[in-house]
C-alpha atoms as a PDB file:
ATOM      1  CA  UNK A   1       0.000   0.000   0.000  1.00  0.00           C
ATOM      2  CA  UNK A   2       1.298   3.504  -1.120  1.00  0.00           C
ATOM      3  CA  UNK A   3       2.379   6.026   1.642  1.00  0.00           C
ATOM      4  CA  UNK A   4      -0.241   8.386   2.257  1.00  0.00           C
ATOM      5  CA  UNK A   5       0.540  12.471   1.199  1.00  0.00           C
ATOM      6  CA  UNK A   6       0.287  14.724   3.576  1.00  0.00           C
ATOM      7  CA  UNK A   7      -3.209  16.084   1.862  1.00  0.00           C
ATOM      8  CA  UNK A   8      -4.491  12.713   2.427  1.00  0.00           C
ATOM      9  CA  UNK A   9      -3.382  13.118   6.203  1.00  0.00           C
ATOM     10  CA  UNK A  10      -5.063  16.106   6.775  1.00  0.00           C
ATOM     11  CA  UNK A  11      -8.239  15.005   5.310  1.00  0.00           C
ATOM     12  CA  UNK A  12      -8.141  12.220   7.486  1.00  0.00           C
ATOM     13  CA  UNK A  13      -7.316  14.065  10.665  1.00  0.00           C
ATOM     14  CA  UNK A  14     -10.422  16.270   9.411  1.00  0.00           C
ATOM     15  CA  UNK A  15     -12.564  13.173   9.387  1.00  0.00           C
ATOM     16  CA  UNK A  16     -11.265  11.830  12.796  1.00  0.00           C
ATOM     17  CA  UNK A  17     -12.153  15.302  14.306  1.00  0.00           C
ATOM     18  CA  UNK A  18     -16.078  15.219  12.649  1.00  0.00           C
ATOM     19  CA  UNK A  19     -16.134  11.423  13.627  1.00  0.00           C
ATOM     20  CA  UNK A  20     -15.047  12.836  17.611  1.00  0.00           C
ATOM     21  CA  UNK A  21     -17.875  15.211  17.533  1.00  0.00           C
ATOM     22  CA  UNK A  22     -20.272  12.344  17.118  1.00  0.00           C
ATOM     23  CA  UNK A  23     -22.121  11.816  20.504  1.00  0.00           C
ATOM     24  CA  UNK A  24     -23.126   8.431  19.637  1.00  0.00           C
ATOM     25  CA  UNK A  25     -19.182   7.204  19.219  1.00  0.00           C
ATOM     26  CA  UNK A  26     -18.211   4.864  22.165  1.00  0.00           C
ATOM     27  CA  UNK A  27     -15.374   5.413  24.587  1.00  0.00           C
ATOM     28  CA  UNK A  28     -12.922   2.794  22.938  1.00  0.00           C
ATOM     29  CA  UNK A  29     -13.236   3.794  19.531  1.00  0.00           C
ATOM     30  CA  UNK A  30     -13.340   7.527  20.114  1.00  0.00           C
ATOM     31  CA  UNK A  31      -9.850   6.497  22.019  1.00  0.00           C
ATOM     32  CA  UNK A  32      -8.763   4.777  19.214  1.00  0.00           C
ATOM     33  CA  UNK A  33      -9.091   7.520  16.409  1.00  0.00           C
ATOM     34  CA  UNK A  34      -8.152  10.074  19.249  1.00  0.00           C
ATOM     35  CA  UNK A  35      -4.505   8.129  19.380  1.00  0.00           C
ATOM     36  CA  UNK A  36      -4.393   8.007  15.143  1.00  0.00           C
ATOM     37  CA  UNK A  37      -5.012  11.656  14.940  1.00  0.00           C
ATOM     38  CA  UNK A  38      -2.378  12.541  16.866  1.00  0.00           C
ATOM     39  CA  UNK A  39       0.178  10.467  15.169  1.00  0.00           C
ATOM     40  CA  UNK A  40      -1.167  11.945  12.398  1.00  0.00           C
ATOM     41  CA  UNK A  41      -0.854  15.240  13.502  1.00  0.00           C
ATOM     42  CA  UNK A  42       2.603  14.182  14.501  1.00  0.00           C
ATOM     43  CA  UNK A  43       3.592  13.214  10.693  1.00  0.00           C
ATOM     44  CA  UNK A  44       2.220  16.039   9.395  1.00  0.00           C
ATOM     45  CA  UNK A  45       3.734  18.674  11.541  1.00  0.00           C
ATOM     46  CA  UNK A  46       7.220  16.548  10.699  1.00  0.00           C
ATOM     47  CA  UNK A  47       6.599  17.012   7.138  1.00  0.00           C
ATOM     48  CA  UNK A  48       5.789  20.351   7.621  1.00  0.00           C
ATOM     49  CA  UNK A  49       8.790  21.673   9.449  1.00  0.00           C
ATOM     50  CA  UNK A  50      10.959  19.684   6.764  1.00  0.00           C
ATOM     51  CA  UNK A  51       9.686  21.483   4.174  1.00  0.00           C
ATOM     52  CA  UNK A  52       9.687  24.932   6.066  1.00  0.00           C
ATOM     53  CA  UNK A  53      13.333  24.062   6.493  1.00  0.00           C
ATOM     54  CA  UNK A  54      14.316  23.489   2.687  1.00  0.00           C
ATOM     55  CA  UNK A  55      12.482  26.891   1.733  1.00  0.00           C
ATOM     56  CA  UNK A  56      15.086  28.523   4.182  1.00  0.00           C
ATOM     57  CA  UNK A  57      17.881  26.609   2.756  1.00  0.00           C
ATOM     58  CA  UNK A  58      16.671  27.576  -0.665  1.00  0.00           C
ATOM     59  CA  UNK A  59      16.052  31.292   0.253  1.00  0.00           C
ATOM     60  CA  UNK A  60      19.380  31.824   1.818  1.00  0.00           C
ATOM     61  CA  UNK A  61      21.660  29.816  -0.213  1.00  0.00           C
ATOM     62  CA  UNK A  62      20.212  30.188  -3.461  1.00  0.00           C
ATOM     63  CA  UNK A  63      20.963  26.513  -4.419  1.00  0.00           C
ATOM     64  CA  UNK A  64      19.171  23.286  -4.073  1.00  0.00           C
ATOM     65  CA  UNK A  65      19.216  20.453  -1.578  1.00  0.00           C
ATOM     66  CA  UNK A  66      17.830  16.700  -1.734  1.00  0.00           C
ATOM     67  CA  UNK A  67      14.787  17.073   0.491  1.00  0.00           C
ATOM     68  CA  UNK A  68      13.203  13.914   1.929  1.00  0.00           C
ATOM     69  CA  UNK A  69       9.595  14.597   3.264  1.00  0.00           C
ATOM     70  CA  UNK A  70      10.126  11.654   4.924  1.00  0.00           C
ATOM     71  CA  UNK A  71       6.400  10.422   4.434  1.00  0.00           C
ATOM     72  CA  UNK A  72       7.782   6.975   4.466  1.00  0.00           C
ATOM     73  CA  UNK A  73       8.488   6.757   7.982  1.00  0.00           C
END
């Protein structure tokens, strides 16, 4: 199975946070997608600070740099 993007991550932690909201949802599950949205959250903001890093690279040196979003972690 392919490693999700980070678009697909957010939508997901966008569905997990409707799917909290739901009165109905027991205590286990709602447990359950509480822990996978914050792992999610956790790869995303990863991602995230990778990339803000290469844009500084980029923007003070001018030159490129192998970036690794590291999505397959």
């Amino acid at each position: 199975m392919a490693k999700a993007t980070i678009n697909q991550q957010l939508e997901r932690l966008e569905k997990i946070a409707a799917d909290l909201k739901n009165e109905d949802l027991g205590l286990e599950e709602a447990l359950k997608l509480y822990e996978e949205g914050m792992k999610l959250s956790k790869k995303c903001t990863e991602t995230l600070e990778k990339a803000e890093l290469k844009v500084r690279e980029l923007t003070e040196e001018g030159e490129e740099r192998d970036f690794d979003p590291g999505l397959d972690q």
